[in-house]
PDB file of N, CA and C in Angstrom:
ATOM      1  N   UNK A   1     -67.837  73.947   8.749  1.00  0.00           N
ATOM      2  CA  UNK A   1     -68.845  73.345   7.887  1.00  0.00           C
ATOM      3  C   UNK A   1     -69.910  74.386   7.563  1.00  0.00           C
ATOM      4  N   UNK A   2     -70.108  74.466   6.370  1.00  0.00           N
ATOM      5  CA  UNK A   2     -71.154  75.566   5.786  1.00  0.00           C
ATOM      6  C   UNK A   2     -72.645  74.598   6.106  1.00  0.00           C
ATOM      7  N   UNK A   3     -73.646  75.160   6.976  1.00  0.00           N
ATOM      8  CA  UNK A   3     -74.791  74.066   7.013  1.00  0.00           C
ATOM      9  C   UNK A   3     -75.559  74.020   5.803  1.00  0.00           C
ATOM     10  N   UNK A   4     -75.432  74.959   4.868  1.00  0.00           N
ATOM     11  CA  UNK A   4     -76.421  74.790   3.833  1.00  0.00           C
ATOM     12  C   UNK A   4     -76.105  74.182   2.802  1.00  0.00           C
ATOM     13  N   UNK A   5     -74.815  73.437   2.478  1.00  0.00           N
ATOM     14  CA  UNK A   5     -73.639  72.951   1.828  1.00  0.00           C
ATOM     15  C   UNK A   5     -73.994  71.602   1.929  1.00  0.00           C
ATOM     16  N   UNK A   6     -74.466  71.055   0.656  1.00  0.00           N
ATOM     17  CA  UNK A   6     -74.659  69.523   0.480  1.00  0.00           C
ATOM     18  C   UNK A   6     -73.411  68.544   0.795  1.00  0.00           C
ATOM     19  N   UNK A   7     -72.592  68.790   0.181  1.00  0.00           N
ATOM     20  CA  UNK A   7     -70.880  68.471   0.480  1.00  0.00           C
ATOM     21  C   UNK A   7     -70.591  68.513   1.504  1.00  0.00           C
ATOM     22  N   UNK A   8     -70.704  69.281   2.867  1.00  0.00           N
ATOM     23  CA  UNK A   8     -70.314  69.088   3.977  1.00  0.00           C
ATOM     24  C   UNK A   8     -71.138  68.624   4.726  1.00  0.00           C
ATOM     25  N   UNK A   9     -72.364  68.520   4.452  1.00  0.00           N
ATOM     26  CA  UNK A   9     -73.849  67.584   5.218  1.00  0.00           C
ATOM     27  C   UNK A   9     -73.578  66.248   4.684  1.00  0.00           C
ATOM     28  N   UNK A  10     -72.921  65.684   3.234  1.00  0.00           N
ATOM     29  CA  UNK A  10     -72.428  64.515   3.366  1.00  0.00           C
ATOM     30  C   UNK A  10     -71.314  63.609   4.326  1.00  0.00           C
ATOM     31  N   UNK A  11     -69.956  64.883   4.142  1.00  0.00           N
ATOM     32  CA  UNK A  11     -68.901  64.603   5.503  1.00  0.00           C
ATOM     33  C   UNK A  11     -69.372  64.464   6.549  1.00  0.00           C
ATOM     34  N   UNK A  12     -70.471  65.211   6.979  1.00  0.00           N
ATOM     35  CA  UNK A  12     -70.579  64.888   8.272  1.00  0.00           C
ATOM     36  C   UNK A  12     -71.460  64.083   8.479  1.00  0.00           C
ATOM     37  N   UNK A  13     -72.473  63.251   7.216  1.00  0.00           N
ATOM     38  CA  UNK A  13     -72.888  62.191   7.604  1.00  0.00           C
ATOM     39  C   UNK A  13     -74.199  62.204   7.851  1.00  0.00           C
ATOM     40  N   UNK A  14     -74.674  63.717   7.447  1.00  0.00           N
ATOM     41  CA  UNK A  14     -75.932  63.886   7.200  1.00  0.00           C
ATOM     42  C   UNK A  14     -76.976  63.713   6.562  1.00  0.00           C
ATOM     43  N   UNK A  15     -76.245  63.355   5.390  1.00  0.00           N
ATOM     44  CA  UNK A  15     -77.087  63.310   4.139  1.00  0.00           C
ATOM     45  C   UNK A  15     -76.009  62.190   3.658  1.00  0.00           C
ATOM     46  N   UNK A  16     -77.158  61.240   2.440  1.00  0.00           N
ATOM     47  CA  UNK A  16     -76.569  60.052   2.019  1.00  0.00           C
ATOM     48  C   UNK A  16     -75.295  60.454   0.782  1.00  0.00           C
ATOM     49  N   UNK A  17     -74.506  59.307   0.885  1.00  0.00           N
ATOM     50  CA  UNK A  17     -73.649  58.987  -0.676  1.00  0.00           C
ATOM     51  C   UNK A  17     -73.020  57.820  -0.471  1.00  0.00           C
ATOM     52  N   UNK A  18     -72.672  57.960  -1.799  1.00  0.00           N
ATOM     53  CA  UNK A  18     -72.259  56.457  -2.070  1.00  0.00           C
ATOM     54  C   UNK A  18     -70.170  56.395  -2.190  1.00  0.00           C
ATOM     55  N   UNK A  19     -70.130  56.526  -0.500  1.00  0.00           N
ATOM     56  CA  UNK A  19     -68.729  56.716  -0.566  1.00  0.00           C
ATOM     57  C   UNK A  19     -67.720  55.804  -1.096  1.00  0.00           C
ATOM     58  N   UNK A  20     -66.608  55.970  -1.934  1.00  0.00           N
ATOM     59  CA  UNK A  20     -65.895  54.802  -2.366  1.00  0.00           C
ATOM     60  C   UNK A  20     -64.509  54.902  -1.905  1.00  0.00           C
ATOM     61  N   UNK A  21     -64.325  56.040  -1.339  1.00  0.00           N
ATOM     62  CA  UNK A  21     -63.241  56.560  -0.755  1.00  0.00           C
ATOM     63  C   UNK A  21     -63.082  57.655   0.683  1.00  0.00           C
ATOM     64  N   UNK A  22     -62.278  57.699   1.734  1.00  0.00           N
ATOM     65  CA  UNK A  22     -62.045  58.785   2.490  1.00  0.00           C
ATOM     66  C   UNK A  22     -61.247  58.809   3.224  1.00  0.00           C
ATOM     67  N   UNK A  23     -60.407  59.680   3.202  1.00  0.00           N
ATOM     68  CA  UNK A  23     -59.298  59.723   4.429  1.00  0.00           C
ATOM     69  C   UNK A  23     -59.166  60.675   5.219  1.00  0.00           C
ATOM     70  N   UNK A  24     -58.258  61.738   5.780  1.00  0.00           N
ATOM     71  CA  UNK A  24     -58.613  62.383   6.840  1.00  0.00           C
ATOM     72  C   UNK A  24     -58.417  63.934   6.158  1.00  0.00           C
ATOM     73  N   UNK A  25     -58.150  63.929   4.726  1.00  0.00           N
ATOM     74  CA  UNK A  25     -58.507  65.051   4.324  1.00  0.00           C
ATOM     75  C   UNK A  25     -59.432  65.563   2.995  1.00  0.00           C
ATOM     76  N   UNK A  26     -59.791  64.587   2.363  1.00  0.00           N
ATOM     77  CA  UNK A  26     -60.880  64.396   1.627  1.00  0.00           C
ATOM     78  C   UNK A  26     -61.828  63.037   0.862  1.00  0.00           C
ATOM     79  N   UNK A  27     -62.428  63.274   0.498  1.00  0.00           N
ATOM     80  CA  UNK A  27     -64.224  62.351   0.655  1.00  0.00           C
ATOM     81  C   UNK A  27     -64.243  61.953  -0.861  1.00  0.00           C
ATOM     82  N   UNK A  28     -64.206  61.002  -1.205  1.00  0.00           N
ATOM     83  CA  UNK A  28     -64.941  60.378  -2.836  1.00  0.00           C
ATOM     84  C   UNK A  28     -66.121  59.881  -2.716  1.00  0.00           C
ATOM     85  N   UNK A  29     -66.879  60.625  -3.712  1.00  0.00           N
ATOM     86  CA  UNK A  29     -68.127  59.473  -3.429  1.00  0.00           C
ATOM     87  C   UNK A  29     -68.734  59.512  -5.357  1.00  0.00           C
ATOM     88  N   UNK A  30     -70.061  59.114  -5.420  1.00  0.00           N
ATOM     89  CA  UNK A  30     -70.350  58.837  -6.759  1.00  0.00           C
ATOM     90  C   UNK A  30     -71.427  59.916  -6.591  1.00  0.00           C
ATOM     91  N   UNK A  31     -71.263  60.219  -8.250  1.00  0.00           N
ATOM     92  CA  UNK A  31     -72.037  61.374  -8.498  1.00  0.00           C
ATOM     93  C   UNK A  31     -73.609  60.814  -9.029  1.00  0.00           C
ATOM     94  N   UNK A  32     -73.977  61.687  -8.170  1.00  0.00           N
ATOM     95  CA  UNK A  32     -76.219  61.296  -7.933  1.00  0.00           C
ATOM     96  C   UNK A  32     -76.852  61.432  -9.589  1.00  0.00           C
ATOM     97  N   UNK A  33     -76.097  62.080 -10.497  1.00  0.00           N
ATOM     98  CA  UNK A  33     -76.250  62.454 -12.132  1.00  0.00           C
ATOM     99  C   UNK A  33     -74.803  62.664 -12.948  1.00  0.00           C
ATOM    100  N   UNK A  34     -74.522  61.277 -13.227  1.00  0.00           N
ATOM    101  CA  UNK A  34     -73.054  60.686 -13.324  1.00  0.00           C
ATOM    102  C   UNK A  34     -73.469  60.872 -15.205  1.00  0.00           C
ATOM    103  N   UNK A  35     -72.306  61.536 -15.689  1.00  0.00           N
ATOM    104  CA  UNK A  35     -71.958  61.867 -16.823  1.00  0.00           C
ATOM    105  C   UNK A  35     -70.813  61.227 -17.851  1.00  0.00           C
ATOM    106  N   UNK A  36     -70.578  59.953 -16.715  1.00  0.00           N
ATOM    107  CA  UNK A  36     -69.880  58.717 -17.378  1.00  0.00           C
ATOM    108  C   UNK A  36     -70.217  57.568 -16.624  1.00  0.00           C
ATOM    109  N   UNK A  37     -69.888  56.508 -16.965  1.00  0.00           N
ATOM    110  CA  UNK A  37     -70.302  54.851 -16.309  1.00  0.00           C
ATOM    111  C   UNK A  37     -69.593  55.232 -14.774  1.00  0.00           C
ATOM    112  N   UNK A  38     -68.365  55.677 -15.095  1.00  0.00           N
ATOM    113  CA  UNK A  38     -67.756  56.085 -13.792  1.00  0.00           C
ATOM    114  C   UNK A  38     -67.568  57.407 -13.568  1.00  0.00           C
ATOM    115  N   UNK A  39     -68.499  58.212 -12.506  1.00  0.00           N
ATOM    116  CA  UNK A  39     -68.409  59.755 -12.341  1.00  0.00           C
ATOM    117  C   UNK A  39     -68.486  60.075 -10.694  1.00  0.00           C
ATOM    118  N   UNK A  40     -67.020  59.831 -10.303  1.00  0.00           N
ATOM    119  CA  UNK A  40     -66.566  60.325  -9.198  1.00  0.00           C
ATOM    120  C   UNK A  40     -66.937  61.881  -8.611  1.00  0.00           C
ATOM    121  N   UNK A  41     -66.998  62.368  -7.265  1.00  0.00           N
ATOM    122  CA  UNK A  41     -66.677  63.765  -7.003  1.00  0.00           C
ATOM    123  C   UNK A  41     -65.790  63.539  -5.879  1.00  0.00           C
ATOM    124  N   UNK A  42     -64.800  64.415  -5.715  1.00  0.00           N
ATOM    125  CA  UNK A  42     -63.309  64.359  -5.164  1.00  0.00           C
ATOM    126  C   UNK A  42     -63.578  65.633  -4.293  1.00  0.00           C
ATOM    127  N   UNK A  43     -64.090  65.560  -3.058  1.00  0.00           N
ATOM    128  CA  UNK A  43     -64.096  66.734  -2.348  1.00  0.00           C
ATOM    129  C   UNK A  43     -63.130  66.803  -0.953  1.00  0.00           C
ATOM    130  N   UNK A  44     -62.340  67.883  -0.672  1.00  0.00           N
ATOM    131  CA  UNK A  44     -61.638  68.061   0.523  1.00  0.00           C
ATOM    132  C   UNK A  44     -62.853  67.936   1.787  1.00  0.00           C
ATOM    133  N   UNK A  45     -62.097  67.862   3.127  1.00  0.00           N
ATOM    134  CA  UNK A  45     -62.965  67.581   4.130  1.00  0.00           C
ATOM    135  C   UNK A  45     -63.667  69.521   4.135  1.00  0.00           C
ATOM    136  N   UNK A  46     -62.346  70.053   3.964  1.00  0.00           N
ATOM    137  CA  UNK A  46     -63.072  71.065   4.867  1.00  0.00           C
ATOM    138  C   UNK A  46     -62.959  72.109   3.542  1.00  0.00           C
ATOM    139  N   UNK A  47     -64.380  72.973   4.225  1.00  0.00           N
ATOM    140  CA  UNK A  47     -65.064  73.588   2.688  1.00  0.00           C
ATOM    141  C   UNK A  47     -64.294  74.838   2.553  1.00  0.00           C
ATOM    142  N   UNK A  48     -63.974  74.907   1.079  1.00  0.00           N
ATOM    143  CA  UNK A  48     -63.309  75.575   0.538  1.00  0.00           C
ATOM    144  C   UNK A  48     -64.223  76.087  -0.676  1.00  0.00           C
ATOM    145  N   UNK A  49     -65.220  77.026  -1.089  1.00  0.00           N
ATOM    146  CA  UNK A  49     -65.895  76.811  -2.144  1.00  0.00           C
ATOM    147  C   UNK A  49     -65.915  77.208  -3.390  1.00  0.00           C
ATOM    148  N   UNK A  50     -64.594  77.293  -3.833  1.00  0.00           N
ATOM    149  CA  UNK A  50     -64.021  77.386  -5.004  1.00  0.00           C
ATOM    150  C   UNK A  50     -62.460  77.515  -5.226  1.00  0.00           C
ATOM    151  N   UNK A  51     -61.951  77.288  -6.470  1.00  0.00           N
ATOM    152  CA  UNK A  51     -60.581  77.273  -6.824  1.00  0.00           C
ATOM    153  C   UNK A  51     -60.398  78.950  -6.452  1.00  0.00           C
ATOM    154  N   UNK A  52     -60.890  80.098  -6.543  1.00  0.00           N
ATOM    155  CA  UNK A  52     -60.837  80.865  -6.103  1.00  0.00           C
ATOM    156  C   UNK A  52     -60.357  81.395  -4.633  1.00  0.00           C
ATOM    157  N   UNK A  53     -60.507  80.602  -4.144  1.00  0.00           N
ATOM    158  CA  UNK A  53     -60.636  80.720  -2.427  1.00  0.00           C
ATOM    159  C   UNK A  53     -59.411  79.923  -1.634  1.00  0.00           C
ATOM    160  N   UNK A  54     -58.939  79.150  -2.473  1.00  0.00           N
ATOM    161  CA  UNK A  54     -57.531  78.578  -2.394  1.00  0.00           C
ATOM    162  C   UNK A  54     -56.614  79.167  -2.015  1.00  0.00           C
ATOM    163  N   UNK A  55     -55.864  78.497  -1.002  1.00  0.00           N
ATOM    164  CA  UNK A  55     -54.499  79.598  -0.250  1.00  0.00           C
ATOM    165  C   UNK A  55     -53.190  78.588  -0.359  1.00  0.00           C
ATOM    166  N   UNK A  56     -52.150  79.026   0.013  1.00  0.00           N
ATOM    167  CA  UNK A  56     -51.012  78.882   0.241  1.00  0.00           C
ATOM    168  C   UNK A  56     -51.176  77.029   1.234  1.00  0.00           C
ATOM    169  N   UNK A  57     -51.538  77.194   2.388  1.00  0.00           N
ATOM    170  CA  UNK A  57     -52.104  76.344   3.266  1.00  0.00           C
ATOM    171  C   UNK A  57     -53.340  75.487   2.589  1.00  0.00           C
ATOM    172  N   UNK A  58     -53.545  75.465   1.488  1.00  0.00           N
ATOM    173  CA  UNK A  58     -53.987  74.531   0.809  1.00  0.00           C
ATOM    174  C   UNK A  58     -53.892  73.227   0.017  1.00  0.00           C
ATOM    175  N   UNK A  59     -52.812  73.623  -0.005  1.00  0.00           N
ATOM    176  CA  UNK A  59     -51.390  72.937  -1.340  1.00  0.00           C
ATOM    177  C   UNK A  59     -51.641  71.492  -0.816  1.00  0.00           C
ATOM    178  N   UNK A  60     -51.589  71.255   0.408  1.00  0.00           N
ATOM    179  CA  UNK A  60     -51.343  69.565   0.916  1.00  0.00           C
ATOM    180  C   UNK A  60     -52.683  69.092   0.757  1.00  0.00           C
ATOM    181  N   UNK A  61     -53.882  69.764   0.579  1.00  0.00           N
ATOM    182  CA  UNK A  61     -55.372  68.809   0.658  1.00  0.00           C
ATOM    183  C   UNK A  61     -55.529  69.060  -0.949  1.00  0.00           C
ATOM    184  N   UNK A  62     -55.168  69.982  -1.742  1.00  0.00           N
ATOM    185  CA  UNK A  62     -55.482  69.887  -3.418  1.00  0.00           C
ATOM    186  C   UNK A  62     -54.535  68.562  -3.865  1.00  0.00           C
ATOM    187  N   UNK A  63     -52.752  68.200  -3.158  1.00  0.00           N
ATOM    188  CA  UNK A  63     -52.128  67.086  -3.689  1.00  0.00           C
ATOM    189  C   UNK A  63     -53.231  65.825  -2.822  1.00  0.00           C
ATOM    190  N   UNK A  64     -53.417  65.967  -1.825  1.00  0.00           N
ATOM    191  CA  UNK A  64     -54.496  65.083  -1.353  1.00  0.00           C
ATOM    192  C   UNK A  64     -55.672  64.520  -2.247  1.00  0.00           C
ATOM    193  N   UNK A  65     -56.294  65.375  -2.905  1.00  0.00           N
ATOM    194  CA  UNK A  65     -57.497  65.602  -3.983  1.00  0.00           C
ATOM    195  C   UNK A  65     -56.878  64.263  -5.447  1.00  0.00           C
ATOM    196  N   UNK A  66     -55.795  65.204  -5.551  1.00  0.00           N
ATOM    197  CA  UNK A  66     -54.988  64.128  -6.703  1.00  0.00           C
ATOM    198  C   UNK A  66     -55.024  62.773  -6.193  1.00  0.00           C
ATOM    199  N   UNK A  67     -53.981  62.423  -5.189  1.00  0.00           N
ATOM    200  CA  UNK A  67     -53.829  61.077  -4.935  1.00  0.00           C
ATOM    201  C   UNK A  67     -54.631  60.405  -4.578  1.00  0.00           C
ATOM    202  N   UNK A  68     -56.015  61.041  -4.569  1.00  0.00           N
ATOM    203  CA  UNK A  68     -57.316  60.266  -4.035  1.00  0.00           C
ATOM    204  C   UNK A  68     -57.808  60.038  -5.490  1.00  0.00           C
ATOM    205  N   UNK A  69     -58.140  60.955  -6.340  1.00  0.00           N
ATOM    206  CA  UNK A  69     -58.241  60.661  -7.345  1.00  0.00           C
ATOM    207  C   UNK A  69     -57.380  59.342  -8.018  1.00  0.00           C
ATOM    208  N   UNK A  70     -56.166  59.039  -8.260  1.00  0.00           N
ATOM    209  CA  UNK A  70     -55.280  57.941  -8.765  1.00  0.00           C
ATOM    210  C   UNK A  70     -55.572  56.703  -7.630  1.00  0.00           C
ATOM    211  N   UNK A  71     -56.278  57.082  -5.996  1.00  0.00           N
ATOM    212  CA  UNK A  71     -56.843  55.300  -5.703  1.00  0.00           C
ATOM    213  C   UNK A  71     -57.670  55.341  -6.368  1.00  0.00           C
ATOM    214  N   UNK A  72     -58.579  56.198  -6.404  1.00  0.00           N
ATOM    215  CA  UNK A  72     -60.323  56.120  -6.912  1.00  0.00           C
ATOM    216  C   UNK A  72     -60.304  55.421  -8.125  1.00  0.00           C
ATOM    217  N   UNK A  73     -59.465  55.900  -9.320  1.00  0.00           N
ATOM    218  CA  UNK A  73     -59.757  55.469 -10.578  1.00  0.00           C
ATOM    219  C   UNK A  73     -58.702  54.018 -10.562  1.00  0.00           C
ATOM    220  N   UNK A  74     -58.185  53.687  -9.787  1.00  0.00           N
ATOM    221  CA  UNK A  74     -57.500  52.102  -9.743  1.00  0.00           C
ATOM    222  C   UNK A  74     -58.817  51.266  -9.164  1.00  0.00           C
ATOM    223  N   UNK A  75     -59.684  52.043  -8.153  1.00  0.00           N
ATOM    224  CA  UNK A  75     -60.776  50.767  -7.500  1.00  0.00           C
ATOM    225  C   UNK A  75     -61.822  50.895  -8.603  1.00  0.00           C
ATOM    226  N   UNK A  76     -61.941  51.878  -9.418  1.00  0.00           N
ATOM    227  CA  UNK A  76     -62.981  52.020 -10.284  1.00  0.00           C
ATOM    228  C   UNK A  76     -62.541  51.394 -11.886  1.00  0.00           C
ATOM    229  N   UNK A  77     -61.185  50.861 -11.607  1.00  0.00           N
ATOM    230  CA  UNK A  77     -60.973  50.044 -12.988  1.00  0.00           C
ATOM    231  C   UNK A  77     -60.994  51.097 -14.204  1.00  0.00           C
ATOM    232  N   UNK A  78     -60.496  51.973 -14.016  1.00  0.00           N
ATOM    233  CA  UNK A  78     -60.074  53.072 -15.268  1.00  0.00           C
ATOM    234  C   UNK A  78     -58.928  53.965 -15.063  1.00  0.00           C
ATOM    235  N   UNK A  79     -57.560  53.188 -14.542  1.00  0.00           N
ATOM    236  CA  UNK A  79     -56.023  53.471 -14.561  1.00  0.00           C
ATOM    237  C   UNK A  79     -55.830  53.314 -15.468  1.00  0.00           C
ATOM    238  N   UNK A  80     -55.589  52.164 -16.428  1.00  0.00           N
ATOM    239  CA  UNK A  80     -54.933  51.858 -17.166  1.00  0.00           C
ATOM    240  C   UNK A  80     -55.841  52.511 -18.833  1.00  0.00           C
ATOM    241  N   UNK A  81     -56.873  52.555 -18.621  1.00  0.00           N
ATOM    242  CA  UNK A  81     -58.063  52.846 -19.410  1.00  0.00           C
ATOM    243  C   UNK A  81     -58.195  54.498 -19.849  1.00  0.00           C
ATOM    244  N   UNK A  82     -57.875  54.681 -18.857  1.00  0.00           N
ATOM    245  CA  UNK A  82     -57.762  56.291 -18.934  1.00  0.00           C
ATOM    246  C   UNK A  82     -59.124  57.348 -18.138  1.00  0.00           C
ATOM    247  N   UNK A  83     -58.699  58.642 -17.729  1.00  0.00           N
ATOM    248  CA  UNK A  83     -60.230  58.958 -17.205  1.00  0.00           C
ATOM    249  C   UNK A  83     -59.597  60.558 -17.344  1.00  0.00           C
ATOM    250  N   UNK A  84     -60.600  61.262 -16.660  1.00  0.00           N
ATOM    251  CA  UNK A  84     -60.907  62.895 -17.297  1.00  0.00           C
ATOM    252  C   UNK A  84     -60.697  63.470 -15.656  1.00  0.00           C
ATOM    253  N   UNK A  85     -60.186  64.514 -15.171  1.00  0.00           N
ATOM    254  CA  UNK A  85     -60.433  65.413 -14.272  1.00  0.00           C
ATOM    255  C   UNK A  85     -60.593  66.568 -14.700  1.00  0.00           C
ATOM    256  N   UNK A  86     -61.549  67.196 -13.817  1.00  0.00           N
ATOM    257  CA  UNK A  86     -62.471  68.689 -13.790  1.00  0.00           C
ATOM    258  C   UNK A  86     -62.799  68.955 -12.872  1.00  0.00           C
ATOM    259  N   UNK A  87     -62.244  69.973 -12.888  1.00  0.00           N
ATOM    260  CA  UNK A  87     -62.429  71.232 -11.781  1.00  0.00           C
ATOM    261  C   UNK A  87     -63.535  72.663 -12.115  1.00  0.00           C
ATOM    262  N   UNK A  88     -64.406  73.010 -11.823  1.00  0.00           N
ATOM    263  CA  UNK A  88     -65.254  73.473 -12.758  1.00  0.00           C
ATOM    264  C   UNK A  88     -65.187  74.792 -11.345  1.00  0.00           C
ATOM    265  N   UNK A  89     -64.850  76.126 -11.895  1.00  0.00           N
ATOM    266  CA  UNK A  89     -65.003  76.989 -11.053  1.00  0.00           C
ATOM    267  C   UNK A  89     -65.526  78.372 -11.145  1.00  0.00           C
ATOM    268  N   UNK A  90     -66.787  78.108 -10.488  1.00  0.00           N
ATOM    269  CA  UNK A  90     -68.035  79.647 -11.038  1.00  0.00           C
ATOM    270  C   UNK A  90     -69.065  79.235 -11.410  1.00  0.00           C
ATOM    271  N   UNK A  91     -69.731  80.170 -11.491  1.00  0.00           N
ATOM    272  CA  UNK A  91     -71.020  79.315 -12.682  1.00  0.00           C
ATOM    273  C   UNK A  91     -71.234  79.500 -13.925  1.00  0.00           C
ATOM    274  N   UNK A  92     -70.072  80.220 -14.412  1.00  0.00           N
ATOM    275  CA  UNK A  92     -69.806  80.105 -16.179  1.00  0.00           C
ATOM    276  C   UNK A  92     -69.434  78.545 -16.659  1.00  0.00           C
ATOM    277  N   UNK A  93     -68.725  78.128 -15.356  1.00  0.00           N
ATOM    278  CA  UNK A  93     -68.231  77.172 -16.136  1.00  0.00           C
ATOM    279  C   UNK A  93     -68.926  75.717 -15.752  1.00  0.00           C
ATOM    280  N   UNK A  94     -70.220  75.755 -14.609  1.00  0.00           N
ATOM    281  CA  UNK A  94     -70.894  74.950 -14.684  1.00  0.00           C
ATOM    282  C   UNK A  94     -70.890  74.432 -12.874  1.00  0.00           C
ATOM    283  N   UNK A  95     -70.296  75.147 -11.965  1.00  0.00           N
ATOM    284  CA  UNK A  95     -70.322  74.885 -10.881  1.00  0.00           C
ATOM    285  C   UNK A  95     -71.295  75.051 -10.590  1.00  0.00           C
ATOM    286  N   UNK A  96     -71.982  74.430  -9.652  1.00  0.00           N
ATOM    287  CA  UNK A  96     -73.583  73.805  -8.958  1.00  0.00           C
ATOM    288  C   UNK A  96     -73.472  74.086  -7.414  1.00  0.00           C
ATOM    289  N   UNK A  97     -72.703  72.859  -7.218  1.00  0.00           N
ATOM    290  CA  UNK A  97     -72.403  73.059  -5.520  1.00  0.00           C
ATOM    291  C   UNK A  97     -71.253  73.709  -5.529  1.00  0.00           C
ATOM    292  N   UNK A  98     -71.281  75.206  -4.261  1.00  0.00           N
ATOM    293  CA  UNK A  98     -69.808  75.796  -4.107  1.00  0.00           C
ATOM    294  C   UNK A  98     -69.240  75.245  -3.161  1.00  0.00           C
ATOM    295  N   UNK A  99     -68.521  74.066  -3.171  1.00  0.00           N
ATOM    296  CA  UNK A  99     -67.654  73.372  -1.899  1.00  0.00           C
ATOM    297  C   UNK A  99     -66.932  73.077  -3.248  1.00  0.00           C
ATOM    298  N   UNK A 100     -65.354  73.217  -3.402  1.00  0.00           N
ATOM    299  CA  UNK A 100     -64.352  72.619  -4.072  1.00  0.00           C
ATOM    300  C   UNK A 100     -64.298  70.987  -4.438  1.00  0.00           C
ATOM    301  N   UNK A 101     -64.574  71.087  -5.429  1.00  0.00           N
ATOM    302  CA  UNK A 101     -64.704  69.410  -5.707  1.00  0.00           C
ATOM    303  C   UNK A 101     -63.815  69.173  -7.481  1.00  0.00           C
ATOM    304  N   UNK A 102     -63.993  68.174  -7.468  1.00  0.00           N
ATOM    305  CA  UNK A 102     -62.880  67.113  -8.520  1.00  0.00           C
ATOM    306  C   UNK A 102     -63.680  66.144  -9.204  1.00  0.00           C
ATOM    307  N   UNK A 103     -64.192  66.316 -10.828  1.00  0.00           N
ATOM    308  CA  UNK A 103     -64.897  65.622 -10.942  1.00  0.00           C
ATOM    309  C   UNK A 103     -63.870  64.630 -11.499  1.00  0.00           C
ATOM    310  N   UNK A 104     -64.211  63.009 -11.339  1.00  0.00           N
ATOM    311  CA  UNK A 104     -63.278  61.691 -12.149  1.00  0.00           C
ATOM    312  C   UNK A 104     -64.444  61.630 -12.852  1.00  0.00           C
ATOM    313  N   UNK A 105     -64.297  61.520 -14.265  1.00  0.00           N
ATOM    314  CA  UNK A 105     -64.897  60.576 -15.678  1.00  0.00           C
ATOM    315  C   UNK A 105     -64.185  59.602 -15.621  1.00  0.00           C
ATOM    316  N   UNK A 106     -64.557  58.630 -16.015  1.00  0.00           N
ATOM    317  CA  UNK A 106     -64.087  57.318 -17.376  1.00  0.00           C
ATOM    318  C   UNK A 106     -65.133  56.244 -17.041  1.00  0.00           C
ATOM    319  N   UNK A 107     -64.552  55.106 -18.177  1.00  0.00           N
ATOM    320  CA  UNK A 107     -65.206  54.182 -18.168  1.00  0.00           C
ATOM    321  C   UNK A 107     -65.582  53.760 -19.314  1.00  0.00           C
ATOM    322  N   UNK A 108     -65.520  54.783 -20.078  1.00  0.00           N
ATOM    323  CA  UNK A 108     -66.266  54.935 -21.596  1.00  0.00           C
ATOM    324  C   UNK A 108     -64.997  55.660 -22.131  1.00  0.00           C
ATOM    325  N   UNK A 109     -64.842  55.664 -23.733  1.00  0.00           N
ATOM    326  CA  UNK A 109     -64.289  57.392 -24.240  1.00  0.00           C
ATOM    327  C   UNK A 109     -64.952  58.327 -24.342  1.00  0.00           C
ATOM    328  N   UNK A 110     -64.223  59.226 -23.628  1.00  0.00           N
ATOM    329  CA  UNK A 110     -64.887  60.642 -23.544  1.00  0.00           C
ATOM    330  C   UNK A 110     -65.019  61.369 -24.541  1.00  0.00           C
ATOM    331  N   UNK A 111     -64.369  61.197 -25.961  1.00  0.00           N
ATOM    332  CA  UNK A 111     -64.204  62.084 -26.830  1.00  0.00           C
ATOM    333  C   UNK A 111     -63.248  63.470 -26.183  1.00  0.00           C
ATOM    334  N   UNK A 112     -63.334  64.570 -27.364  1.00  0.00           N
ATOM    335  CA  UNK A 112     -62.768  65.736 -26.969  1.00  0.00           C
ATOM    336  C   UNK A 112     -63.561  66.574 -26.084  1.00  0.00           C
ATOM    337  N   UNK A 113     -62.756  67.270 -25.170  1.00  0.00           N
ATOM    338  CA  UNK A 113     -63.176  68.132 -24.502  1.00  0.00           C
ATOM    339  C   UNK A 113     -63.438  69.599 -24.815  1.00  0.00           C
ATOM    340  N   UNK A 114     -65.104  70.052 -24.188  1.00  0.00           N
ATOM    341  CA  UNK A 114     -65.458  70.868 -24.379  1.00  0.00           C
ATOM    342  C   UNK A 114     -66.808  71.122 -25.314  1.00  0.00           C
ATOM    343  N   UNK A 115     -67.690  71.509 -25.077  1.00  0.00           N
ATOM    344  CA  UNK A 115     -68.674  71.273 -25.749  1.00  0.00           C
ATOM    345  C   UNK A 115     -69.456  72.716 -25.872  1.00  0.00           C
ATOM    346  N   UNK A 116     -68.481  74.078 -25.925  1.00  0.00           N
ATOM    347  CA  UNK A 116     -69.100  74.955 -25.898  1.00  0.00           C
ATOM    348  C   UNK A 116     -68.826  75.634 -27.631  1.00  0.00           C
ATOM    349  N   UNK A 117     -69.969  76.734 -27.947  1.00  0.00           N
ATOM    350  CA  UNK A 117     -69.613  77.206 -29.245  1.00  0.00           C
ATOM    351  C   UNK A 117     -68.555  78.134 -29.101  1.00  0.00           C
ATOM    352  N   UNK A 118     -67.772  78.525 -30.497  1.00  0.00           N
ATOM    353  CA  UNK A 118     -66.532  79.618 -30.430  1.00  0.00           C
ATOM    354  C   UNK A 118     -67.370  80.877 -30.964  1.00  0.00           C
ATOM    355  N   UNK A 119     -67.466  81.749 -30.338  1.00  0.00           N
ATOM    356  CA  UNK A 119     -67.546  82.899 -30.902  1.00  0.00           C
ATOM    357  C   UNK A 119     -67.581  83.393 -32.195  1.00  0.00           C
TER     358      UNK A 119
END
């Protein structure tokens, strides 16, 4: 556990969230500045702090990440509705906290993705 790591001061129960999910290898909870009606974060237990940092011995907690994601968006009523995953890795691309996380959208339509200018 990184102590300065908001994400792992939540796992361990340090700091509040609003868990909707957890099993013994990663944590759902709702995002504190939610960017849809429904804005999940999908984090593994143990900190990994970026897609970067990902190994071989990873493979079973990223399919973990998924299938938590597909309960999450069945208890959150946007299976059938449809919803968005993002993985945002660096801070070009908008990463905040470095603990590996999974953002779920829906709830709403998202429109198209991407909201940056082209060159």
């Amino acid at each position: 556990m990184a102590r300065d790591c908001i994400f792992c001061r939540i796992i361990a129960g340090e700091a509040p969230a609003d868990v909707v999910y957890r099993d013994d290898a990663v944590i759902a909870f709702k995002d504190i500045m939610p960017r849809a009606p429904v804005h999940i974060l999908v984090v593994p237990l143990e900190h990994i702090a970026s897609v970067n940092d990902l190994e071989e011995r990873h493979a079973q907690t990223v399919w973990r990440m998924f299938r938590a994601a597909q309960v999450v968006a069945e208890k959150q009523g946007v299976k059938s509705t449809g919803y968005r995953l993002v993985i945002n890795n660096g801070p070009d691309s908008g990463q905040v906290v470095f603990h590996l996380h999974m953002h779920l959208l829906g709830g709403t339509p998202l429109g198209p993705f991407g909201a940056y200018r082209r060159p």
